[in-house]
N, C-alpha and C. Protein backbone atom coordinates (compact mmCIF):
# COMPACT_ATOMS: atom_id res chain seq x y z
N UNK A 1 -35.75 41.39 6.05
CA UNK A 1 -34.35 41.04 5.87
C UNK A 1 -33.89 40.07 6.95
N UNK A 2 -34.30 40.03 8.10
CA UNK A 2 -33.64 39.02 9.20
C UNK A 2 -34.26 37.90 9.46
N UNK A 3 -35.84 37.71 8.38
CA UNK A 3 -36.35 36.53 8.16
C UNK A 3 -35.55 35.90 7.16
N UNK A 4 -35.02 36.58 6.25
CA UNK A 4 -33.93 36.02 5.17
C UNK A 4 -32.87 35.37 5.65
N UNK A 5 -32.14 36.09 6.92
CA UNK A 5 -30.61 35.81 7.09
C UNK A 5 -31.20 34.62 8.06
N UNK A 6 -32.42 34.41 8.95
CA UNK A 6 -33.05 33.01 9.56
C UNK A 6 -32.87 32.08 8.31
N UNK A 7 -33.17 32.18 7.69
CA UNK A 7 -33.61 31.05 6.91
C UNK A 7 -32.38 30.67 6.29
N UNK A 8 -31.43 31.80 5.91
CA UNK A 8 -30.17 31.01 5.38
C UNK A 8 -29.22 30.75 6.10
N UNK A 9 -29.25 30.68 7.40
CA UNK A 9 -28.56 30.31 8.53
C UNK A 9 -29.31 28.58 8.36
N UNK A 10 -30.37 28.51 8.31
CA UNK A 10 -30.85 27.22 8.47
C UNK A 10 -30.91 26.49 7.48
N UNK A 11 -30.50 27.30 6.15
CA UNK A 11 -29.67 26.08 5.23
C UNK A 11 -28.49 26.12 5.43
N UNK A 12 -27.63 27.45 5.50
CA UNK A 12 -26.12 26.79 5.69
C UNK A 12 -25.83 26.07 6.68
N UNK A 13 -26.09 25.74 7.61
CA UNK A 13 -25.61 24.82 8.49
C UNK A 13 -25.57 23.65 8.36
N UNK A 14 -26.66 22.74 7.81
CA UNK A 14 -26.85 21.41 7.87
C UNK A 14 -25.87 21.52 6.60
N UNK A 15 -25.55 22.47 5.30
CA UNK A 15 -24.56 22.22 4.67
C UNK A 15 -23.22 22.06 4.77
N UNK A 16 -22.86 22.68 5.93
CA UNK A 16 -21.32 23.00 6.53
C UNK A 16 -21.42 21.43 7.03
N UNK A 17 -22.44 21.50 7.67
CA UNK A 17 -22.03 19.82 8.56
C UNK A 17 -22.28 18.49 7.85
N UNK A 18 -22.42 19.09 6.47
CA UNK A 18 -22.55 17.72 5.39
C UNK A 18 -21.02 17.86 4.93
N UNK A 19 -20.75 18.60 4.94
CA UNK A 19 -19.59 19.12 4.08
C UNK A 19 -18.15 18.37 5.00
N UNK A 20 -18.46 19.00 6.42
CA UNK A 20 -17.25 18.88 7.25
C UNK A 20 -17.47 17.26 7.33
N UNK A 21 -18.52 16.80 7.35
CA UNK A 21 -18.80 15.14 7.50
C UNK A 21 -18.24 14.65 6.35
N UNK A 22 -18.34 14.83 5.29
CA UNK A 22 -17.59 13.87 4.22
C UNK A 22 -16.38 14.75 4.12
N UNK A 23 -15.83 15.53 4.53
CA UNK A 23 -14.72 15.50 3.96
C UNK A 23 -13.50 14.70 5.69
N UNK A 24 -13.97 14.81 6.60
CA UNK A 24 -13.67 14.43 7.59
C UNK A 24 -13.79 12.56 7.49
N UNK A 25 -15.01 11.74 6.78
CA UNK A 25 -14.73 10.41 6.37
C UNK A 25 -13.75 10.42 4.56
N UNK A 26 -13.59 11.20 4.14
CA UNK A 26 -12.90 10.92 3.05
C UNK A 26 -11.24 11.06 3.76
N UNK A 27 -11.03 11.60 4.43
CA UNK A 27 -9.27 11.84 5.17
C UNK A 27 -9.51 10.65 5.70
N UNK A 28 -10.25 9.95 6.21
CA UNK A 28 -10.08 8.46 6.79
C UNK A 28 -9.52 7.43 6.07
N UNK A 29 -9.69 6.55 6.78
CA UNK A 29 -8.47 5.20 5.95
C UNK A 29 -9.66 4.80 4.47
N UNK A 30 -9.31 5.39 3.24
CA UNK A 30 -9.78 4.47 2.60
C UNK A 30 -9.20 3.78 1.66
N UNK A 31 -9.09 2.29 1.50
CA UNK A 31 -8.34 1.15 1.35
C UNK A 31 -8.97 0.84 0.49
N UNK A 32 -8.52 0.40 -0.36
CA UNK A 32 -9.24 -0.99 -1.52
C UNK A 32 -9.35 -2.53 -0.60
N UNK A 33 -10.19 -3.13 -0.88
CA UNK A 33 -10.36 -4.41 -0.27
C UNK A 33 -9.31 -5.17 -0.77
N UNK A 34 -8.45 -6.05 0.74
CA UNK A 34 -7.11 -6.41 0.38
C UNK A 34 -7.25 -7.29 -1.15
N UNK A 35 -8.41 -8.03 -1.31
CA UNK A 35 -8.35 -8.79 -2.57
C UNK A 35 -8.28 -8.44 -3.89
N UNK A 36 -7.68 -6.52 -3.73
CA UNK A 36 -7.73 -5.80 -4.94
C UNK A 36 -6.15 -6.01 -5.18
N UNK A 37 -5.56 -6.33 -4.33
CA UNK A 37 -3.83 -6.67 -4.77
C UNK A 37 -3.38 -7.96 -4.94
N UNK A 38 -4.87 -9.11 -5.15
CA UNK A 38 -4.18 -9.99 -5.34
C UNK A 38 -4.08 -10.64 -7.12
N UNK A 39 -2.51 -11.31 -6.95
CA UNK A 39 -2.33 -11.88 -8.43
C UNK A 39 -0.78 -11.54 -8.43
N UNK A 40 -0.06 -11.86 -9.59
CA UNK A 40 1.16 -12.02 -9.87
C UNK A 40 1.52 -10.52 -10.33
N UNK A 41 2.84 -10.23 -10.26
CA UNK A 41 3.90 -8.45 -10.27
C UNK A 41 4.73 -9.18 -10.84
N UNK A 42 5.72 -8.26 -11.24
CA UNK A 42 7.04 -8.42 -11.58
C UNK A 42 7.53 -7.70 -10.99
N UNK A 43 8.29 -7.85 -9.55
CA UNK A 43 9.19 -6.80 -8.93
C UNK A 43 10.56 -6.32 -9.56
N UNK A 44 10.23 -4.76 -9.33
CA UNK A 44 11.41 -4.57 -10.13
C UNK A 44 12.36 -3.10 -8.68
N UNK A 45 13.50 -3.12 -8.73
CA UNK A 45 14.24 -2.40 -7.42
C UNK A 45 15.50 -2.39 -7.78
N UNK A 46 15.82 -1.76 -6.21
CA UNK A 46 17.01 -1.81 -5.52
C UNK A 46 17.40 -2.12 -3.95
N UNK A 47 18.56 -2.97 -3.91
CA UNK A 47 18.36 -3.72 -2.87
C UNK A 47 19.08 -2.39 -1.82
N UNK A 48 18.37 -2.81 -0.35
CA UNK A 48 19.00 -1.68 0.14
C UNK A 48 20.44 -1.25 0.96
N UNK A 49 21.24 -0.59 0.98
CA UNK A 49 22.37 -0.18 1.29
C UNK A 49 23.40 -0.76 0.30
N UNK A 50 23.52 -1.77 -0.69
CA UNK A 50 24.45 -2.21 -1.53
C UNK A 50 24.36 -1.21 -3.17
N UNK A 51 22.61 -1.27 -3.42
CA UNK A 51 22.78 -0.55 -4.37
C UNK A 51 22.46 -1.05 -5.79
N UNK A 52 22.43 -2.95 -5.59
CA UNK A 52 22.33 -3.75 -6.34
C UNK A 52 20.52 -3.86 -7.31
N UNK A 53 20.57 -4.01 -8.49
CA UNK A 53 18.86 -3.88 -9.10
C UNK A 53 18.92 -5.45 -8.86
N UNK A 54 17.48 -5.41 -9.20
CA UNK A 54 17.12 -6.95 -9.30
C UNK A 54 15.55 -6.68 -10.06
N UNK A 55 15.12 -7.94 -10.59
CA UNK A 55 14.15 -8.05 -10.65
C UNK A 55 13.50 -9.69 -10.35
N UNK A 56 12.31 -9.47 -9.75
CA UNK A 56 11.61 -10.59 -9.26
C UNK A 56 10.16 -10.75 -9.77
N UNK A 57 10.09 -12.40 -9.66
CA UNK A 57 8.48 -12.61 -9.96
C UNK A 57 8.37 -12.86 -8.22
N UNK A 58 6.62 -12.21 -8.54
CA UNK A 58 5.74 -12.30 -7.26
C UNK A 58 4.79 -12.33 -6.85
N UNK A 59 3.69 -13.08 -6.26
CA UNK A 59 2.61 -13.15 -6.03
C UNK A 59 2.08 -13.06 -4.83
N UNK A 60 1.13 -12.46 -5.07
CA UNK A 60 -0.06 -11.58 -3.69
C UNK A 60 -1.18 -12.48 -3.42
N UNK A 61 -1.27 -13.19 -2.58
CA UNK A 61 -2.44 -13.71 -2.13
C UNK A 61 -3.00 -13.34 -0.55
N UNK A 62 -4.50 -13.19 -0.10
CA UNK A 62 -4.99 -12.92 0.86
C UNK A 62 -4.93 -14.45 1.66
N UNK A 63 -4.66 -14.45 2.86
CA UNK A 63 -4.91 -15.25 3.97
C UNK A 63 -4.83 -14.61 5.23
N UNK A 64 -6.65 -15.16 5.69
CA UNK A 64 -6.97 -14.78 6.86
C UNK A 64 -6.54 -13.31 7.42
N UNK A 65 -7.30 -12.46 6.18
CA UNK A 65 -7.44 -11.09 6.31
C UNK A 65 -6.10 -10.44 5.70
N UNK A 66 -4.61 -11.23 5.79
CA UNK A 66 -4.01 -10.61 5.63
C UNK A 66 -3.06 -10.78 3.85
N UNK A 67 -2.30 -10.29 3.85
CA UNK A 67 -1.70 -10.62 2.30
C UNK A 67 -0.10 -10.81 2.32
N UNK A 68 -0.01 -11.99 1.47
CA UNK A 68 1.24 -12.95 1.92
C UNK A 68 1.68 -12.66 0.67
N UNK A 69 2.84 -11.94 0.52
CA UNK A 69 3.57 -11.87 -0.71
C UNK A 69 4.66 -12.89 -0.96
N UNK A 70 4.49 -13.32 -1.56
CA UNK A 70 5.91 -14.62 -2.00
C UNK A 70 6.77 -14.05 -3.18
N UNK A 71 8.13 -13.91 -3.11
CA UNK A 71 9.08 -13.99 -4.00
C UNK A 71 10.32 -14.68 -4.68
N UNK A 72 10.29 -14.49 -5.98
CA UNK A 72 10.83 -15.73 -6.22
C UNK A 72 12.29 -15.10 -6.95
N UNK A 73 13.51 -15.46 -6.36
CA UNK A 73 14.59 -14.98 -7.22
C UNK A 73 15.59 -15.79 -7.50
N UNK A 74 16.59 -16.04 -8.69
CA UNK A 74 17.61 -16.74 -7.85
C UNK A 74 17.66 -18.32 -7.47
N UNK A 75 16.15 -18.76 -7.92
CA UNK A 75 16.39 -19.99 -7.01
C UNK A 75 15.75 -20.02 -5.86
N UNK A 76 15.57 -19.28 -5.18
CA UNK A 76 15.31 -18.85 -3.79
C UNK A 76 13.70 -18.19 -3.57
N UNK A 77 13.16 -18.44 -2.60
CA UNK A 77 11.92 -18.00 -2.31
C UNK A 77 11.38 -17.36 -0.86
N UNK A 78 10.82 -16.67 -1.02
CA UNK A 78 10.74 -15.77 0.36
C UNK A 78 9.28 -15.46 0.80
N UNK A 79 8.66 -15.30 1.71
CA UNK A 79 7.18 -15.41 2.29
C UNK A 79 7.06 -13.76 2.96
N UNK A 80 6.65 -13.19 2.26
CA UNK A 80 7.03 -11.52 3.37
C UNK A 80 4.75 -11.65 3.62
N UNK A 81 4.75 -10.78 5.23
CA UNK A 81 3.18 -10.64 5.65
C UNK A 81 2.82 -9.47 5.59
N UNK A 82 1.94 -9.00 5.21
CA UNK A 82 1.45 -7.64 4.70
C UNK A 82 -0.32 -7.34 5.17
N UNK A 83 -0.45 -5.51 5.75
CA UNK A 83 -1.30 -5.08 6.04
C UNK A 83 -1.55 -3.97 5.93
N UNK A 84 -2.52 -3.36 5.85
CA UNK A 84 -2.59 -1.98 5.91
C UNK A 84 -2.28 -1.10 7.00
N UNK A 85 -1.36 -0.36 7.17
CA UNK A 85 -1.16 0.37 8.45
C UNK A 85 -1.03 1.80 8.30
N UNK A 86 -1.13 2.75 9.28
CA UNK A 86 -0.29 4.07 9.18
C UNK A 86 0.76 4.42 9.55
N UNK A 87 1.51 5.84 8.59
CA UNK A 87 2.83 5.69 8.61
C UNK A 87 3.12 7.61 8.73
N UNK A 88 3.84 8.20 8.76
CA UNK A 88 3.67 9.04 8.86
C UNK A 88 3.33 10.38 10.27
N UNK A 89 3.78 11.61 10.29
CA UNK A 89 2.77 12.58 11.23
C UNK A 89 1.27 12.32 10.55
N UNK A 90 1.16 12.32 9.15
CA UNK A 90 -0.17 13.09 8.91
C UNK A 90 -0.98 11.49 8.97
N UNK A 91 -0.45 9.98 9.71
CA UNK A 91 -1.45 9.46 9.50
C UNK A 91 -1.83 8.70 8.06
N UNK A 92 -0.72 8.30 7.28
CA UNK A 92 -0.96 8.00 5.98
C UNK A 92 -1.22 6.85 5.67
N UNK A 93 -2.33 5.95 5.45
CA UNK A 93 -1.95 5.01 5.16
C UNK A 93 -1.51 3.92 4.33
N UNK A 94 -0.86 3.11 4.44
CA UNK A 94 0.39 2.58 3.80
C UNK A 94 0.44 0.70 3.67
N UNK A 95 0.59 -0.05 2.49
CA UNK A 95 0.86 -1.49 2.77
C UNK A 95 2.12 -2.02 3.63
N UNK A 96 1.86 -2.33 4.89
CA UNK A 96 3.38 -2.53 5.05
C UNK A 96 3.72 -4.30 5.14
N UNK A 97 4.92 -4.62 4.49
CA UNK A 97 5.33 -6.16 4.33
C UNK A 97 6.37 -6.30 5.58
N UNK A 98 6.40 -7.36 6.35
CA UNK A 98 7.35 -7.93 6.83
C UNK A 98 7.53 -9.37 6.76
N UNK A 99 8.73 -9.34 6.84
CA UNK A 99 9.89 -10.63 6.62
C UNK A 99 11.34 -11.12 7.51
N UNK A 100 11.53 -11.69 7.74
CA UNK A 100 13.10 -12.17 8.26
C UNK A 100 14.10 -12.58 6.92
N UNK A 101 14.26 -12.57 6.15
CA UNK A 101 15.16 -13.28 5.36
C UNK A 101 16.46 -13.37 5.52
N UNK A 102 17.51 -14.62 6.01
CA UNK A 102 18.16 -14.34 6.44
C UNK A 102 18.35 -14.14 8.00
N UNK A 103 17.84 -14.08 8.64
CA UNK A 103 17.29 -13.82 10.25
C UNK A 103 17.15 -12.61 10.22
N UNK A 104 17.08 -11.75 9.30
CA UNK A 104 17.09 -9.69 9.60
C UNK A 104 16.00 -9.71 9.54
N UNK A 105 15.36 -9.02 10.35
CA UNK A 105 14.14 -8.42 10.07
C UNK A 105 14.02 -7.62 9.38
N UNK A 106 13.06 -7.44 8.25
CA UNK A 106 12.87 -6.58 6.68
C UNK A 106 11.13 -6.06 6.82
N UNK A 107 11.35 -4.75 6.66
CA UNK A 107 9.99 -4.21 5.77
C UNK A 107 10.02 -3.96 4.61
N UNK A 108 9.09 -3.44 3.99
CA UNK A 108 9.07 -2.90 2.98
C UNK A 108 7.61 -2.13 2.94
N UNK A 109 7.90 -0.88 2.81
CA UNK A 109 6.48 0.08 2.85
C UNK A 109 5.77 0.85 1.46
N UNK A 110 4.58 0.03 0.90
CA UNK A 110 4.46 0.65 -0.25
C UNK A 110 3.37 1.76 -0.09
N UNK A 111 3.38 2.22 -1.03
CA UNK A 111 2.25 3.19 -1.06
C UNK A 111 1.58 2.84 -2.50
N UNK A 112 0.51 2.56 -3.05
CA UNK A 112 0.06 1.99 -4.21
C UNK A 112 -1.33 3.47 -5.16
N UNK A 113 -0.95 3.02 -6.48
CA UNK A 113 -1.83 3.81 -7.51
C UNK A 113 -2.18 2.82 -8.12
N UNK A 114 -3.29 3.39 -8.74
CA UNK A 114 -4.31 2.42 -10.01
C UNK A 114 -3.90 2.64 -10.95
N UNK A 115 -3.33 1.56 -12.13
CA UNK A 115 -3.05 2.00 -13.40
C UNK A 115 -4.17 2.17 -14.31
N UNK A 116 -3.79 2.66 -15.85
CA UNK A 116 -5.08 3.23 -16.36
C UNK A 116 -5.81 1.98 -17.13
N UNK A 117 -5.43 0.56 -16.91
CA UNK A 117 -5.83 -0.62 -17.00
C UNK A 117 -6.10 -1.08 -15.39
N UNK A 118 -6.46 -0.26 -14.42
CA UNK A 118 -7.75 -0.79 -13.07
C UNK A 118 -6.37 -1.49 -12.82
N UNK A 119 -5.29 -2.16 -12.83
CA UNK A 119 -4.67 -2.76 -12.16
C UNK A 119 -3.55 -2.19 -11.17
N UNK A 120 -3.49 -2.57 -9.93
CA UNK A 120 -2.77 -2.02 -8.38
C UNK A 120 -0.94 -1.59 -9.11
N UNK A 121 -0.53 -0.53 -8.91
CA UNK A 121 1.01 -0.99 -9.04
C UNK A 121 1.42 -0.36 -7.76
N UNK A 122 2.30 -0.65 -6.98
CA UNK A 122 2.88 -0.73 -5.71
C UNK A 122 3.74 -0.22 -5.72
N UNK A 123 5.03 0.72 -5.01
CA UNK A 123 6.32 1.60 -4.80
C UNK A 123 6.59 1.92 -3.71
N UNK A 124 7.92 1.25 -2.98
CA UNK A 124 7.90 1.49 -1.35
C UNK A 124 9.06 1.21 -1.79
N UNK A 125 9.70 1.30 -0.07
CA UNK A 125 10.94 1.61 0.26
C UNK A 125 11.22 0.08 1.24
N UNK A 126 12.18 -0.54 0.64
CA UNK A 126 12.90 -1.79 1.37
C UNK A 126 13.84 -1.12 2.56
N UNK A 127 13.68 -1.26 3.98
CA UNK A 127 14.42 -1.45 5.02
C UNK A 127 14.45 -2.23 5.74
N UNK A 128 15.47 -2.41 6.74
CA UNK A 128 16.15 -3.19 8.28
C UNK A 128 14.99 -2.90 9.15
N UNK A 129 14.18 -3.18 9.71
CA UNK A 129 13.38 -2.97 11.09
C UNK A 129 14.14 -2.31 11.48
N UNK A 130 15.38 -3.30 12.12
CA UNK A 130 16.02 -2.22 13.08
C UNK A 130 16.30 -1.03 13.36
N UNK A 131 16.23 -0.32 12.00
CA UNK A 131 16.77 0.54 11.85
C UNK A 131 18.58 1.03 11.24
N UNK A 132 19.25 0.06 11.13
CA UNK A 132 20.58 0.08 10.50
C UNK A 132 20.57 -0.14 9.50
N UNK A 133 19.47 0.04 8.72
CA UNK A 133 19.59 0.72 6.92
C UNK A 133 20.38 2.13 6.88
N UNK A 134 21.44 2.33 5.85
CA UNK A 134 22.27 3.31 5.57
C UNK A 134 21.25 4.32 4.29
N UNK A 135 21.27 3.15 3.53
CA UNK A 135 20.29 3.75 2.28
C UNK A 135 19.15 2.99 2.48
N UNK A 136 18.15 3.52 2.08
CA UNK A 136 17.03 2.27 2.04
C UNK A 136 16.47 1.64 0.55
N UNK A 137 16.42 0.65 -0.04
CA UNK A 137 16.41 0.14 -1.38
C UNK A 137 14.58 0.65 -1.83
N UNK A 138 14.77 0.21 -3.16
CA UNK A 138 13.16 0.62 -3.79
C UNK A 138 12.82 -0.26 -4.28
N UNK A 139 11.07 -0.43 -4.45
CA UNK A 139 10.69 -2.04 -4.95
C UNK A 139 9.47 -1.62 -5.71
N UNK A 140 8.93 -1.53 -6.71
CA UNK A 140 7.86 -1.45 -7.32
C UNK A 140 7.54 -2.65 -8.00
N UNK A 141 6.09 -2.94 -7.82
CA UNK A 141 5.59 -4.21 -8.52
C UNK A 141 5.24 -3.56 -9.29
N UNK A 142 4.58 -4.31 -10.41
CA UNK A 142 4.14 -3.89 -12.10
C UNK A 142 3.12 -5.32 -11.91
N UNK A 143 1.69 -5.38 -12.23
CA UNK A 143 0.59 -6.20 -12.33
C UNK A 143 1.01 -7.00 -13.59
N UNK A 144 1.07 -8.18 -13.66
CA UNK A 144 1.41 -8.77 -14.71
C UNK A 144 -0.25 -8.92 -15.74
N UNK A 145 -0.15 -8.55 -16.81
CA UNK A 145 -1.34 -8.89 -17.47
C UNK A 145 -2.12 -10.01 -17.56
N UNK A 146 -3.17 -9.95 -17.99
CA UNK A 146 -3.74 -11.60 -18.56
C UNK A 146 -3.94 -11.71 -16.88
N UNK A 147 -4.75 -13.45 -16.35
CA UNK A 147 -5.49 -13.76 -15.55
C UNK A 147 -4.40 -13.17 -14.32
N UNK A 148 -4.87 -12.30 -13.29
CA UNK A 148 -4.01 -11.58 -12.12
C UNK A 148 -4.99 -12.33 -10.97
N UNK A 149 -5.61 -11.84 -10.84
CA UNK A 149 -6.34 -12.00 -8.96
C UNK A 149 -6.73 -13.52 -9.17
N UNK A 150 -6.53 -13.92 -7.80
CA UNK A 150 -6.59 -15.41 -7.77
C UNK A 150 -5.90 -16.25 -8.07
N UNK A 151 -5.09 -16.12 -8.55
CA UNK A 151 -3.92 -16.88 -9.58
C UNK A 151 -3.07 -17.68 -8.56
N UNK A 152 -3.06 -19.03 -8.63
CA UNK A 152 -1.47 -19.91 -7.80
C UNK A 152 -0.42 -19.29 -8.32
């Protein structure tokens, strides 16, 4: 009997420490490669503290590691810079965009799912850096169909 409980001591272990090993790299950052968000959205929200919807066209392109969202509303066009960061106690990580528009400094923090067509859709929260957001607005992109990644 205590040649038994040897021997299954010396399989459970290397199992526990396979176990605690992938589940210890799966809680780690894992990211889609930034070139999985690139291509044209249709932003759709609320702007923050007024309350106002909008919707926008927008496109995701990678430069030099990072991802440059451009939006177009109105007439008007805007350049926001985007990366993967953490956010959170637990460490979460998160796309975060920044921008000045206007001279304010603006984030916007998404958190993204795969739709059941493989394509990225995005949902974060528009705020002030500063911190003097009252409400904070909402922004979800929607992957526009037909040719997406790479796209001018």
């Amino acid at each position: 009997m205590k040649h038994i409980r040897n021997n299954f001591g010396c399989i459970l272990f290397p199992v526990l420490l396979f176990s605690l090993t992938w589940a210890v790299r799966s809680a780690a950052v894992d990211c889609p490669p930034v070139e999985f968000f690139e291509g044209r959205y249709e932003a759709v929200g609320r702007k923050p503290d007024s309350g106002d919807l909008y919707t926008e066209s927008v496109t995701v392109k990678v430069k030099e590691g990072n991802l440059i969202m451009t939006r177009c509303a109105d007439g008007e066009t805007r350049i926001w810079t985007g990366r993967f960061e953490t956010a959170s106690p637990d460490r979460m990580t998160v796309l975060r965009f920044r921008s000045s528009p206007d001279g304010t400094p603006m984030e916007i923090t998404y958190t993204w799912n795969v739709d059941p067509d493989n394509r990225p859709r995005l949902t974060g929260y528009v705020y002030r850096k500063d911190g003097k957001t009252r409400i904070p607005g909402m922004d979800t992109l929607f992957s526009k169909h037909g040719k997406t990644r790479g796209t001018p």
